[in-house]
PDB file of N, CA and C in Angstrom:
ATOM      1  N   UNK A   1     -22.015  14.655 -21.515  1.00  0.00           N
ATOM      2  CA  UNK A   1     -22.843  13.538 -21.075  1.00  0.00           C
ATOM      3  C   UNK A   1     -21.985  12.271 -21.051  1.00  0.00           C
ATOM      4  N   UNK A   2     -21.863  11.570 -19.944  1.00  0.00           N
ATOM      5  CA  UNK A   2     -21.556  10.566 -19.650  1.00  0.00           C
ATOM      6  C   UNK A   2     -21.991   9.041 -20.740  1.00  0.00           C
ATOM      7  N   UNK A   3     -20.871   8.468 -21.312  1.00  0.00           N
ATOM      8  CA  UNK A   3     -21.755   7.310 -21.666  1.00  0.00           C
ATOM      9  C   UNK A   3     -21.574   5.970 -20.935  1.00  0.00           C
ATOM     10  N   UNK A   4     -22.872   4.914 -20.884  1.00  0.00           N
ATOM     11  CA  UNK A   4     -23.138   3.994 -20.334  1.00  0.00           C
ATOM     12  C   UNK A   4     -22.054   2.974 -20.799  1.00  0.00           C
ATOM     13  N   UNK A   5     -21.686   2.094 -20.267  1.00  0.00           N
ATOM     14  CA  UNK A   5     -21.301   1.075 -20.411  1.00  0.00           C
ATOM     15  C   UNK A   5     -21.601  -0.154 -21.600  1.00  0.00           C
ATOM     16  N   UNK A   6     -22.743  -0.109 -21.821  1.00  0.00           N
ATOM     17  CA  UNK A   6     -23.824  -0.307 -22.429  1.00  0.00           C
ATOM     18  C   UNK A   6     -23.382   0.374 -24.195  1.00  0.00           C
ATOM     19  N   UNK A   7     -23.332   1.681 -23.846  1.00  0.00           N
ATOM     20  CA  UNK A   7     -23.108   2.514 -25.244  1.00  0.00           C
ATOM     21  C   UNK A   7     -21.456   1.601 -25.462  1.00  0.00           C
ATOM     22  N   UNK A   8     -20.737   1.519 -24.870  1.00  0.00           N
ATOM     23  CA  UNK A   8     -19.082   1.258 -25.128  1.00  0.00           C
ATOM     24  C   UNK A   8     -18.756   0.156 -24.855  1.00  0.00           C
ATOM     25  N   UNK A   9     -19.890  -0.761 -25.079  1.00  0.00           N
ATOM     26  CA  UNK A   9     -19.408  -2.154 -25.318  1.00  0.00           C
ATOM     27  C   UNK A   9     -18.656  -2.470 -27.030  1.00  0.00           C
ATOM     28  N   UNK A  10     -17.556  -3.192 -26.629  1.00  0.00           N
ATOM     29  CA  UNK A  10     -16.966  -4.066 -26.389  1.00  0.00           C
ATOM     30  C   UNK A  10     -16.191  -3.546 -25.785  1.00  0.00           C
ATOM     31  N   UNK A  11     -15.267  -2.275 -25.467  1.00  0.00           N
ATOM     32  CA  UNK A  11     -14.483  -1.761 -24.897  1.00  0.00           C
ATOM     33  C   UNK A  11     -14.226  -1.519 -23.307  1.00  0.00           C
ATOM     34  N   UNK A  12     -15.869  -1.839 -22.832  1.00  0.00           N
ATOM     35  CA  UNK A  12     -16.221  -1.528 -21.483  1.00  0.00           C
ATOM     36  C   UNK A  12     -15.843  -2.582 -20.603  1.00  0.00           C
ATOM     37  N   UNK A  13     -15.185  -3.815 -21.143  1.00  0.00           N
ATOM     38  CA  UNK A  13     -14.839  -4.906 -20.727  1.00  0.00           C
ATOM     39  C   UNK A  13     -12.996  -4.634 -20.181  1.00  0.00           C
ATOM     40  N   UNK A  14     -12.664  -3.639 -20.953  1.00  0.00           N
ATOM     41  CA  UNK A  14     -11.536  -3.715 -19.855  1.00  0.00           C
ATOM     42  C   UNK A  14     -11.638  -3.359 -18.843  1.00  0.00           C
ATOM     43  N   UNK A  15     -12.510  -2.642 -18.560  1.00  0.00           N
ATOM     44  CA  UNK A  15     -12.671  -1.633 -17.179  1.00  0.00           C
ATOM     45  C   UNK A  15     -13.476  -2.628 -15.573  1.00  0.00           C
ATOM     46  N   UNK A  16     -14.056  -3.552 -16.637  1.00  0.00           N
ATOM     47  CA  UNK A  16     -15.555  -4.155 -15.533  1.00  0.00           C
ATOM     48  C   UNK A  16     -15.089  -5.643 -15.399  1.00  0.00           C
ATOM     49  N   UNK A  17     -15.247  -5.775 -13.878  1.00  0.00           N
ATOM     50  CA  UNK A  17     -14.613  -7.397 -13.206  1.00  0.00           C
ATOM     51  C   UNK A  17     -15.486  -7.823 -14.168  1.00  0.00           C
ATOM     52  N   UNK A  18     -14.988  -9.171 -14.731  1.00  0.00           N
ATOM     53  CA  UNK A  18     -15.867 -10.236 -15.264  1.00  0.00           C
ATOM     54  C   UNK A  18     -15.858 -11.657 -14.823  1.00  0.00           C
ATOM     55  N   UNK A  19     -16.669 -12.023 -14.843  1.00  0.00           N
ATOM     56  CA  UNK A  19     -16.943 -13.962 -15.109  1.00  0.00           C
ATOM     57  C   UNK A  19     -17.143 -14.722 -16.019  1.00  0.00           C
ATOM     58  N   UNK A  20     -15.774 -15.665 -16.192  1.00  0.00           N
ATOM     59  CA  UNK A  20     -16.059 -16.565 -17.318  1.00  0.00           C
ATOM     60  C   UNK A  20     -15.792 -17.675 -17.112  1.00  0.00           C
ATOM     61  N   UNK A  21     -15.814 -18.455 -18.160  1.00  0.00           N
ATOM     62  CA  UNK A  21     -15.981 -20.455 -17.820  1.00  0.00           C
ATOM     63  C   UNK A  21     -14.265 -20.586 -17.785  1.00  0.00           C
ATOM     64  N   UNK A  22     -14.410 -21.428 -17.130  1.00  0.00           N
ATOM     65  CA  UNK A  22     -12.541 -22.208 -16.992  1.00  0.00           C
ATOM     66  C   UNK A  22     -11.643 -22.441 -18.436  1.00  0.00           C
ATOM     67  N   UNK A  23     -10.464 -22.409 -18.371  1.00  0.00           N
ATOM     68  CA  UNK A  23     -10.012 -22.346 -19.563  1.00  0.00           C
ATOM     69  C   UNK A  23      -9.679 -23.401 -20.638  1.00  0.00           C
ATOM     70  N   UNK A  24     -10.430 -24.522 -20.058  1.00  0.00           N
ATOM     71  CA  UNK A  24     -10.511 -25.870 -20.865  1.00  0.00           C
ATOM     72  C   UNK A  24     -11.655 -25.808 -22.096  1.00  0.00           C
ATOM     73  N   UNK A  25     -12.584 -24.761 -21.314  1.00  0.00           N
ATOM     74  CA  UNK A  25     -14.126 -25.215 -22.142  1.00  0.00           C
ATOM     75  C   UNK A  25     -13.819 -24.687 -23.666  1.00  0.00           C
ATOM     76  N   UNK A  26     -14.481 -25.165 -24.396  1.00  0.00           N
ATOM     77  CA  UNK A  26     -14.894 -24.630 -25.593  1.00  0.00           C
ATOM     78  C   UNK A  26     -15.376 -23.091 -25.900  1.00  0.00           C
ATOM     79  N   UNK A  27     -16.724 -23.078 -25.111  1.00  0.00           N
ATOM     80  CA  UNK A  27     -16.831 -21.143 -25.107  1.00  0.00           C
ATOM     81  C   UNK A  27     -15.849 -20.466 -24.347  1.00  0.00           C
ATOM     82  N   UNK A  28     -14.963 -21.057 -23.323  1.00  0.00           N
ATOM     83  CA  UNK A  28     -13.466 -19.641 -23.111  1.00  0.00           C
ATOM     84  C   UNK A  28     -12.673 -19.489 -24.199  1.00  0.00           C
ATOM     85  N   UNK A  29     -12.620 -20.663 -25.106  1.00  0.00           N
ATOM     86  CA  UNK A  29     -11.536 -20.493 -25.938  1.00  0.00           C
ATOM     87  C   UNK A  29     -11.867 -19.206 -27.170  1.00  0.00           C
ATOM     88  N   UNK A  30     -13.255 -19.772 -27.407  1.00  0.00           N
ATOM     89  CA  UNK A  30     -13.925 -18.975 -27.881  1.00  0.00           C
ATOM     90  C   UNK A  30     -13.663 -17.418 -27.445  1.00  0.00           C
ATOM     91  N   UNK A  31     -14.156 -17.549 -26.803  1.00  0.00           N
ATOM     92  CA  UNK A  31     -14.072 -16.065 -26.037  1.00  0.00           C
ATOM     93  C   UNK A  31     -12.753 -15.383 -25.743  1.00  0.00           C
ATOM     94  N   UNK A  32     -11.842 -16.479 -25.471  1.00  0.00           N
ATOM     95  CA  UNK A  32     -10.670 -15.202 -25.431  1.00  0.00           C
ATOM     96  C   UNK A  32      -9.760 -15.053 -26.947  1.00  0.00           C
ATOM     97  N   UNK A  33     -10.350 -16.368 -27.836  1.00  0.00           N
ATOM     98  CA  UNK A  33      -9.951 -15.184 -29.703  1.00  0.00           C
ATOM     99  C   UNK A  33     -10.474 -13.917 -29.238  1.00  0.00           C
ATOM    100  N   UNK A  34     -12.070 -14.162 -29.112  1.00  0.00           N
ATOM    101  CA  UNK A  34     -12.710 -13.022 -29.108  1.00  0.00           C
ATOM    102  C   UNK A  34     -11.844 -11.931 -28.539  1.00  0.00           C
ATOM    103  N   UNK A  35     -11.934 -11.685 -27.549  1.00  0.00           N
ATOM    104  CA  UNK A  35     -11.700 -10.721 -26.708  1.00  0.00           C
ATOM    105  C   UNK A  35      -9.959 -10.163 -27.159  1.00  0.00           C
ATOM    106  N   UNK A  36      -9.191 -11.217 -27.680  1.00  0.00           N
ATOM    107  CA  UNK A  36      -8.063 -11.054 -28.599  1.00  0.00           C
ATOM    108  C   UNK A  36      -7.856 -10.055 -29.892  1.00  0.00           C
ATOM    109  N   UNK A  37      -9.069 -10.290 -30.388  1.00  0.00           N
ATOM    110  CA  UNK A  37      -9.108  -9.974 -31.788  1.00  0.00           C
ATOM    111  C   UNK A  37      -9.735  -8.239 -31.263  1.00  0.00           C
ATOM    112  N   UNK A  38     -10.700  -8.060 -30.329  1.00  0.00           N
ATOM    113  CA  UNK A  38     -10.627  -6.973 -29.323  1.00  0.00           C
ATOM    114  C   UNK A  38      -9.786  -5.964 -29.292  1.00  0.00           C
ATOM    115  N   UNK A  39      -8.666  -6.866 -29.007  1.00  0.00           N
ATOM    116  CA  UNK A  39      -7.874  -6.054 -28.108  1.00  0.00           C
ATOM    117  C   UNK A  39      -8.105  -6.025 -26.840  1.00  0.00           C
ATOM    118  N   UNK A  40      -8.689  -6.316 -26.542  1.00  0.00           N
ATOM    119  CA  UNK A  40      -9.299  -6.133 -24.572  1.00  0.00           C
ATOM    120  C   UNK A  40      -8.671  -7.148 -23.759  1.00  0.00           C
ATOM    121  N   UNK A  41      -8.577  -7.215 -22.759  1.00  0.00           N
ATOM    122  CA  UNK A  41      -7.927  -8.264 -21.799  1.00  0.00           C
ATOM    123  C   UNK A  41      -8.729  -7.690 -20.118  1.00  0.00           C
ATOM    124  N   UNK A  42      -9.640  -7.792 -20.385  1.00  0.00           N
ATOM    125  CA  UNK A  42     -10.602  -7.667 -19.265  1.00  0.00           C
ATOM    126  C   UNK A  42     -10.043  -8.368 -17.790  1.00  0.00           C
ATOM    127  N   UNK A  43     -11.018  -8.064 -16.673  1.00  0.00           N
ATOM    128  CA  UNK A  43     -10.052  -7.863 -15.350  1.00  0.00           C
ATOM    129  C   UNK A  43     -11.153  -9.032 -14.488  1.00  0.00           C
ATOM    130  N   UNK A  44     -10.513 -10.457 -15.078  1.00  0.00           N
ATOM    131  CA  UNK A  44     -10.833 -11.754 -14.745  1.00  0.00           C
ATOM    132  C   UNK A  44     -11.131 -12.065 -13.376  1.00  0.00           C
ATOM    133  N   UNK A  45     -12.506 -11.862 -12.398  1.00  0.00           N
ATOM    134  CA  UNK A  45     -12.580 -12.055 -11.277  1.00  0.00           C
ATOM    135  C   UNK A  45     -13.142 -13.428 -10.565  1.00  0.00           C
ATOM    136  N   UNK A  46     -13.628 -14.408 -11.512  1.00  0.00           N
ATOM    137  CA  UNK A  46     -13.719 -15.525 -11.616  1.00  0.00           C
ATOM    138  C   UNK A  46     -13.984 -16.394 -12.419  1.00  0.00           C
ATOM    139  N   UNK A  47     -13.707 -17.809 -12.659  1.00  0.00           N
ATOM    140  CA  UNK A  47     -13.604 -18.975 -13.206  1.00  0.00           C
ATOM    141  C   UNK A  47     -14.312 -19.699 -12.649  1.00  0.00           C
ATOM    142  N   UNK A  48     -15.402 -20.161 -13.534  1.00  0.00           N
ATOM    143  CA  UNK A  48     -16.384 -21.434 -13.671  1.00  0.00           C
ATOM    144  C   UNK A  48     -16.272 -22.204 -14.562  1.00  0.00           C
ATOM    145  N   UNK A  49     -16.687 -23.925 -14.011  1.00  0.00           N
ATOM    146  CA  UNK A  49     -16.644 -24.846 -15.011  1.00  0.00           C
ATOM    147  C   UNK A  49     -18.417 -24.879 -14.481  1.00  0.00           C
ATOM    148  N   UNK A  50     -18.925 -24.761 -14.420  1.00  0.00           N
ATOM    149  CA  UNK A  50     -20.339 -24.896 -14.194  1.00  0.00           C
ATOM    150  C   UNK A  50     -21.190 -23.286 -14.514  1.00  0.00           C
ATOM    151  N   UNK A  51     -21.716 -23.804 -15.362  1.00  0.00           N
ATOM    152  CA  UNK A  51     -22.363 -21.676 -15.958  1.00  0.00           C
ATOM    153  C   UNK A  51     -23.327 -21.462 -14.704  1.00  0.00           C
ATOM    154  N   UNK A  52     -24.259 -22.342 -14.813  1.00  0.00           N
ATOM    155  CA  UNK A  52     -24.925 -22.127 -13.756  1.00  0.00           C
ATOM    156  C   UNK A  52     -24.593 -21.643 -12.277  1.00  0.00           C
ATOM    157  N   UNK A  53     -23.369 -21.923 -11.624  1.00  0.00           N
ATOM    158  CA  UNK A  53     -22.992 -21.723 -10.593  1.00  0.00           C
ATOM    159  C   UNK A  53     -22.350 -19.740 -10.904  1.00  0.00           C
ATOM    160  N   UNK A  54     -21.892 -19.685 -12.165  1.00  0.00           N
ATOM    161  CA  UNK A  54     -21.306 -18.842 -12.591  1.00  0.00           C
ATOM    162  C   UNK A  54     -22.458 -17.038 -12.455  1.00  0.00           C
ATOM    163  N   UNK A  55     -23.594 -17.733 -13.042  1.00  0.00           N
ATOM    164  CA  UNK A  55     -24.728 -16.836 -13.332  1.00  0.00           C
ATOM    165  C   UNK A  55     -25.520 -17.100 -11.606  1.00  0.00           C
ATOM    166  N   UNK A  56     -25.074 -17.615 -10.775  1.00  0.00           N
ATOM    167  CA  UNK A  56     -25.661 -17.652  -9.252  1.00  0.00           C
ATOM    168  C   UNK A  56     -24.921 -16.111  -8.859  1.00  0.00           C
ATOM    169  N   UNK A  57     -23.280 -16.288  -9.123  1.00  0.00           N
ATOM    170  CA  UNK A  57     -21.974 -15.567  -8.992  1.00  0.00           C
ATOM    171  C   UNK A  57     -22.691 -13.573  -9.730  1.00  0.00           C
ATOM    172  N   UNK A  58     -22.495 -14.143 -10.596  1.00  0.00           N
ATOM    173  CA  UNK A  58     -22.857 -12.803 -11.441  1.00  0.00           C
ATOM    174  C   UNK A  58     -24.250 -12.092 -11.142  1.00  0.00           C
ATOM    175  N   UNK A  59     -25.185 -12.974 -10.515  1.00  0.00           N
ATOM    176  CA  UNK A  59     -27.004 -12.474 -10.812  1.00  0.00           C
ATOM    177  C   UNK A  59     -27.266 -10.926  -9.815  1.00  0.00           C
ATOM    178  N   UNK A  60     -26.178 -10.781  -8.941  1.00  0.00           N
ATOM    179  CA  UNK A  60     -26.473  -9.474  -8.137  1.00  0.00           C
ATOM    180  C   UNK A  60     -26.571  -8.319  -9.170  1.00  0.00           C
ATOM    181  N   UNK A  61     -24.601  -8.672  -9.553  1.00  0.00           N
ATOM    182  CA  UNK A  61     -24.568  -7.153 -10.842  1.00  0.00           C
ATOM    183  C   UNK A  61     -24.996  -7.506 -12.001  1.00  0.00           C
ATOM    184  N   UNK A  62     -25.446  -8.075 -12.568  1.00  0.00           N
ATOM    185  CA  UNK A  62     -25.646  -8.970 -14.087  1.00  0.00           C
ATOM    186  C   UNK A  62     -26.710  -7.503 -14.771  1.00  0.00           C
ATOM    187  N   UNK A  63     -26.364  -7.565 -15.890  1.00  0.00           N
ATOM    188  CA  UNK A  63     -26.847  -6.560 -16.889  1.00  0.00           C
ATOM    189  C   UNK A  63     -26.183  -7.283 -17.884  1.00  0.00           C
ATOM    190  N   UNK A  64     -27.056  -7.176 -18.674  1.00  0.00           N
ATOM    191  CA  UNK A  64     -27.162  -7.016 -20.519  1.00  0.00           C
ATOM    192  C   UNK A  64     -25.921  -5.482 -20.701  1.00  0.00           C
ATOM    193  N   UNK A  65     -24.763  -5.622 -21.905  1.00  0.00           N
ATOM    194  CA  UNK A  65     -23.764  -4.752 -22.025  1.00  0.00           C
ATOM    195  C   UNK A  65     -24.055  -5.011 -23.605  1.00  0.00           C
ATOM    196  N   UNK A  66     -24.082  -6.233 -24.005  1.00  0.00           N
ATOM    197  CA  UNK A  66     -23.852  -5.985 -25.190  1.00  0.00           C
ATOM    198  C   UNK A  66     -24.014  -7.421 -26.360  1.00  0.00           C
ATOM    199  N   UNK A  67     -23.646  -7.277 -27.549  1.00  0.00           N
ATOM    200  CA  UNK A  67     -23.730  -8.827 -27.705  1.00  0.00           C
ATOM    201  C   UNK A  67     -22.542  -9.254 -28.906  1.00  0.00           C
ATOM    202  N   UNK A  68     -22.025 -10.281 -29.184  1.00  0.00           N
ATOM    203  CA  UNK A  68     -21.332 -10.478 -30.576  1.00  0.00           C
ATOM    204  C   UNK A  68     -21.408 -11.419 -31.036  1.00  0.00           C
ATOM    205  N   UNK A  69     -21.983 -10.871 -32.405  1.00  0.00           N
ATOM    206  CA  UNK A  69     -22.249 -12.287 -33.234  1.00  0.00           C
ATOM    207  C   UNK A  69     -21.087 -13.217 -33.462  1.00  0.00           C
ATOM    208  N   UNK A  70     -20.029 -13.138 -33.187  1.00  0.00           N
ATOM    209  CA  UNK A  70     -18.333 -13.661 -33.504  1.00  0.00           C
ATOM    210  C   UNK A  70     -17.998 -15.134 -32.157  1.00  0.00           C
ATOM    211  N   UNK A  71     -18.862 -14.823 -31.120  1.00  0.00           N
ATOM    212  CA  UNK A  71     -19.282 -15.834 -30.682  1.00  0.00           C
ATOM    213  C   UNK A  71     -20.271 -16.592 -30.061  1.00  0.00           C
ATOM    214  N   UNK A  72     -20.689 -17.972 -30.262  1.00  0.00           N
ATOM    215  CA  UNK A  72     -21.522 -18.550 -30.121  1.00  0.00           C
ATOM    216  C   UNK A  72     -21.442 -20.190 -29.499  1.00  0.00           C
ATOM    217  N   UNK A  73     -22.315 -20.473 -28.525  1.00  0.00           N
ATOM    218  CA  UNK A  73     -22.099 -21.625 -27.815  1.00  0.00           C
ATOM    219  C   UNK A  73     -23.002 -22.776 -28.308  1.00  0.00           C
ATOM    220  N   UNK A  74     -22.711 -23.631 -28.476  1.00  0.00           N
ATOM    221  CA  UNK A  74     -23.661 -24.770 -28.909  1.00  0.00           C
ATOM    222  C   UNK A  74     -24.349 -25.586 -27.715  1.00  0.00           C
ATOM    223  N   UNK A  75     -25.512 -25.436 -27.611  1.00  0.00           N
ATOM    224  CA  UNK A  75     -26.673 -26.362 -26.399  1.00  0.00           C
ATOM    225  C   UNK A  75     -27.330 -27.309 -27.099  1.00  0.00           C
ATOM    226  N   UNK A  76     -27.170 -28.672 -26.454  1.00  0.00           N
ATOM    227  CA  UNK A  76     -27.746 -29.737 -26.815  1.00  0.00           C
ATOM    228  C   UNK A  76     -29.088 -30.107 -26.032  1.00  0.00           C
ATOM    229  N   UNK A  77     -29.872 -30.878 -26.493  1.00  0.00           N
ATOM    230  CA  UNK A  77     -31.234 -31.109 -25.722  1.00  0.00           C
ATOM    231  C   UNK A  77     -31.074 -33.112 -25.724  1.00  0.00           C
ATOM    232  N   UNK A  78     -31.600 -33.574 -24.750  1.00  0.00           N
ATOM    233  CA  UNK A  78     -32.207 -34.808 -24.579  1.00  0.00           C
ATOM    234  C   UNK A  78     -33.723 -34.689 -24.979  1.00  0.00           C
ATOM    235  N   UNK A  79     -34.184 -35.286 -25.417  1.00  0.00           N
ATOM    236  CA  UNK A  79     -35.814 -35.726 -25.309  1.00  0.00           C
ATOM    237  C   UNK A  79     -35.963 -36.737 -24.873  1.00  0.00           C
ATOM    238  N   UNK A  80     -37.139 -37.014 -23.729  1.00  0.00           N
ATOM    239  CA  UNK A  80     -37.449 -38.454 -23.388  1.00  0.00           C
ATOM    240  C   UNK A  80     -38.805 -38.563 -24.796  1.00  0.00           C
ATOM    241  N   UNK A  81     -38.818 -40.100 -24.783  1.00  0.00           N
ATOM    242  CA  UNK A  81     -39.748 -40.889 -25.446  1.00  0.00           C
ATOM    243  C   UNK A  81     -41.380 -40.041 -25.348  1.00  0.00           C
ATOM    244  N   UNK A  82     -41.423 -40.300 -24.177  1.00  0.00           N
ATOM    245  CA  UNK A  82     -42.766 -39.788 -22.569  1.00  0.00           C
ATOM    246  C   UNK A  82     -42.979 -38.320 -23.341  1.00  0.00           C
ATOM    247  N   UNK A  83     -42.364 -37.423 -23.995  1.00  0.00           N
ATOM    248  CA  UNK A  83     -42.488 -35.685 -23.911  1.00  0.00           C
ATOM    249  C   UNK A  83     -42.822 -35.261 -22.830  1.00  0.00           C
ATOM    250  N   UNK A  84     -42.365 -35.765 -21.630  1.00  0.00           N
ATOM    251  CA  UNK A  84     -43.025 -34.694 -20.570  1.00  0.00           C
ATOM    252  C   UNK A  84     -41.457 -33.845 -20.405  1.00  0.00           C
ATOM    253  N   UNK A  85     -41.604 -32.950 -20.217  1.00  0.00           N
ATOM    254  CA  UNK A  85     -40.453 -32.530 -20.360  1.00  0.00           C
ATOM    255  C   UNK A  85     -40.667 -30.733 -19.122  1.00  0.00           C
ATOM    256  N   UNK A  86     -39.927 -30.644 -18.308  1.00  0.00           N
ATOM    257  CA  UNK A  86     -39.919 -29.371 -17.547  1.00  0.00           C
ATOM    258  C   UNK A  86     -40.494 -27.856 -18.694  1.00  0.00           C
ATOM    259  N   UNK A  87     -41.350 -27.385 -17.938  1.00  0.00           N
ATOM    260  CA  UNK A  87     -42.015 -26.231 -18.993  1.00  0.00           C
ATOM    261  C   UNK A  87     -40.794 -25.047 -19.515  1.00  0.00           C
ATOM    262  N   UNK A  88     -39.629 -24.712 -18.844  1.00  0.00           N
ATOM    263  CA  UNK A  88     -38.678 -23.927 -19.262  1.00  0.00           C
ATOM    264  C   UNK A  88     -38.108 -24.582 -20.667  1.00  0.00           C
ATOM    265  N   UNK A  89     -38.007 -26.136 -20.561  1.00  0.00           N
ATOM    266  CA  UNK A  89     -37.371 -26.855 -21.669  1.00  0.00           C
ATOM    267  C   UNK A  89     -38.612 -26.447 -22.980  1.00  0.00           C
ATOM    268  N   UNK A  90     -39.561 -27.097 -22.392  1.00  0.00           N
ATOM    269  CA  UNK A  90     -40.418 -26.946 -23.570  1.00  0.00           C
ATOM    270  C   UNK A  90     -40.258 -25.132 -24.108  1.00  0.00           C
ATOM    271  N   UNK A  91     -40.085 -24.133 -23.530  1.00  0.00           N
ATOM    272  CA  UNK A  91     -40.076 -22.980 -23.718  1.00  0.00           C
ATOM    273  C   UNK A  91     -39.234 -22.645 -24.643  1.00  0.00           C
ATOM    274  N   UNK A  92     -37.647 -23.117 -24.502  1.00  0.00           N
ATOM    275  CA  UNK A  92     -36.497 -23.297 -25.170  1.00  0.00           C
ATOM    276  C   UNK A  92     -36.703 -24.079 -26.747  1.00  0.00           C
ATOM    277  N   UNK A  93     -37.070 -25.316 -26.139  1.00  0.00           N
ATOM    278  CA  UNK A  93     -37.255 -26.267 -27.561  1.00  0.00           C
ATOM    279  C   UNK A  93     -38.582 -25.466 -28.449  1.00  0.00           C
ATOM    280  N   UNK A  94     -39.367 -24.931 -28.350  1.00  0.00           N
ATOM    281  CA  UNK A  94     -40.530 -24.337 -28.660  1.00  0.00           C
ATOM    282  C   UNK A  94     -39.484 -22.908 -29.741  1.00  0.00           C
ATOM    283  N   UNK A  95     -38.778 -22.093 -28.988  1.00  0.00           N
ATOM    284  CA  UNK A  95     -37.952 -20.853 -29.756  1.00  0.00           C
ATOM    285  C   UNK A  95     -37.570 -21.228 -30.622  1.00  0.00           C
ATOM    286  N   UNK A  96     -36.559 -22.791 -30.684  1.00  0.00           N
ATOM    287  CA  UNK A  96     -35.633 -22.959 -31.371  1.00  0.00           C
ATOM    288  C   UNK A  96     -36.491 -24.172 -32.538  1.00  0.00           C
ATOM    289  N   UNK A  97     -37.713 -24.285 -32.471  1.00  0.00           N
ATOM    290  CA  UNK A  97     -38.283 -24.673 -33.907  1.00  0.00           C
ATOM    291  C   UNK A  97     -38.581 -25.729 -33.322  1.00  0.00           C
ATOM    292  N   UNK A  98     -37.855 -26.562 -32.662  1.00  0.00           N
ATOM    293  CA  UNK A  98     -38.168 -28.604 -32.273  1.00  0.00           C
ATOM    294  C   UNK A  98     -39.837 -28.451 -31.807  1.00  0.00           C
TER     295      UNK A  98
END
């Protein structure tokens, strides 16, 4: 029986084009200890400084593979005064306790 990609994560990353942020940001640096400490050197098919544009890039093949607690990105929030705030935000700020 064949295993998924999925089953052989972290390893499955040498094999599968990936997308990651440009090599200035904070989470690449992150990410390539990571992927260092690995061992892996995955097969880099593009560079984003904008995630969003990145996850436009990725949303055809995009799947869930895997996850590691070893890294983690920090997201900041604005609040206006007003609380009106877009319902995805409130969705977010709502998970995370605020």
């Amino acid at each position: 029986m064949r295993k998924s990609a999925v089953d052989q994560f972290p390893q499955c990353l040498d094999t599968l084009p990936v997308l990651l942020p440009t090599g200035h940001s904070t989470l690449r640096s992150r990410l390539d200890r990571w992927l260092e400490a690995q061992g892996l050197a995955p097969r880099i098919v593009g560079e984003f400084e904008d995630s969003a544009l990145m996850t436009v890039f990725g949303a055809r093949g995009l799947r869930w593979l895997g996850r590691s607690l070893d890294v983690k990105e920090e997201v900041h929030a604005i609040l206006s005064r007003r609380g009106r705030h877009h319902p995805l935000t409130q969705q977010v700020l709502a998970s995370a306790g605020v």
